[in-house]
Protein backbone atom coordinates (compact mmCIF):
# COMPACT_ATOMS: atom_id res chain seq x y z
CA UNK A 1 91.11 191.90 350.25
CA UNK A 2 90.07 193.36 346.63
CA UNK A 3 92.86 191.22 345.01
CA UNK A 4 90.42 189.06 343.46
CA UNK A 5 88.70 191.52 341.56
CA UNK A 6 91.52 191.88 339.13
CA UNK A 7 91.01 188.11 337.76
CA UNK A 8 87.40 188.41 337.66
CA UNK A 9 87.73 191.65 335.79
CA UNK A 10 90.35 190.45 333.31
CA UNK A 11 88.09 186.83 332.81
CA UNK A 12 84.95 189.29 332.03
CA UNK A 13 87.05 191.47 329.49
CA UNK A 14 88.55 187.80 327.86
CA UNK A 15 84.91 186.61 327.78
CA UNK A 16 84.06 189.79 326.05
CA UNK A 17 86.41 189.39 323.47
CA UNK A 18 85.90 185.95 322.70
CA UNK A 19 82.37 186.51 322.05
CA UNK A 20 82.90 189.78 320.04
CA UNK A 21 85.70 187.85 317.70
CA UNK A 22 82.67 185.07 317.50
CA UNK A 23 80.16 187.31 316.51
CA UNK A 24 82.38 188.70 313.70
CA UNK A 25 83.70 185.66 312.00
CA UNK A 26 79.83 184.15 312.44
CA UNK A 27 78.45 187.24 310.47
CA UNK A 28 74.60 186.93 309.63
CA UNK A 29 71.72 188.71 311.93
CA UNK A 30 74.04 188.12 314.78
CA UNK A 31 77.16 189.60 313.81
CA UNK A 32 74.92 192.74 312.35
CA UNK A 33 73.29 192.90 315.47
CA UNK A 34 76.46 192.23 318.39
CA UNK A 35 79.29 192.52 316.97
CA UNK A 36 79.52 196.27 317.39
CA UNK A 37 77.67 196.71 320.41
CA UNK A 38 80.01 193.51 321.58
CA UNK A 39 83.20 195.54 320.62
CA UNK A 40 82.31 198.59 322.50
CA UNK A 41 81.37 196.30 326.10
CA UNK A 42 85.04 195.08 325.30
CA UNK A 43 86.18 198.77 325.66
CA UNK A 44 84.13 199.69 328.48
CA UNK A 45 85.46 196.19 330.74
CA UNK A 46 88.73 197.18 329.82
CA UNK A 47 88.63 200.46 331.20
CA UNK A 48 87.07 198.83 334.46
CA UNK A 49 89.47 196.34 334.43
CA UNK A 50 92.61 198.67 334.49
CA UNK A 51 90.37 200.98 337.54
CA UNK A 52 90.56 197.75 339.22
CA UNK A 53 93.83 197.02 338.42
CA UNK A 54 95.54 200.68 339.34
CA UNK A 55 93.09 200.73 342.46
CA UNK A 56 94.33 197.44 343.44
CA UNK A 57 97.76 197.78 342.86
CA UNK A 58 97.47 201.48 345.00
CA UNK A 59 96.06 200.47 348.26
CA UNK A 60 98.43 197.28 348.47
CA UNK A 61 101.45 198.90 347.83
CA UNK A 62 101.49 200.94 350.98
């Protein structure tokens, strides 16, 4: 039913990530201006991800 809500999530937090690692090594206006703000998205799609993830996991297992 919800089971593919736990690859989306996990894509989203990868995606995250990827861009947040980008912005740092990139530096400049963009790094000043993202990187942090990219960083703390990271945290907050992680969190979702592992609601998902628990919520999933809890109304499959019967």
């Amino acid at each position: 039913m919800a089971t593919y809500l736990v690859p989306v999530s996990l894509f989203v937090v990868f995606c995250v990530l990827l861009v947040g690692i980008y912005s740092l090594f990139v530096g400049g206006d963009f790094g000043r201006s993202y990187s942090n703000k990219l960083m703390r998205l990271r945290v907050v799609a992680q969190f979702v991800a592992v609601l998902i993830i628990m919520g999933v996991y809890y109304f499959t297992s019967g």
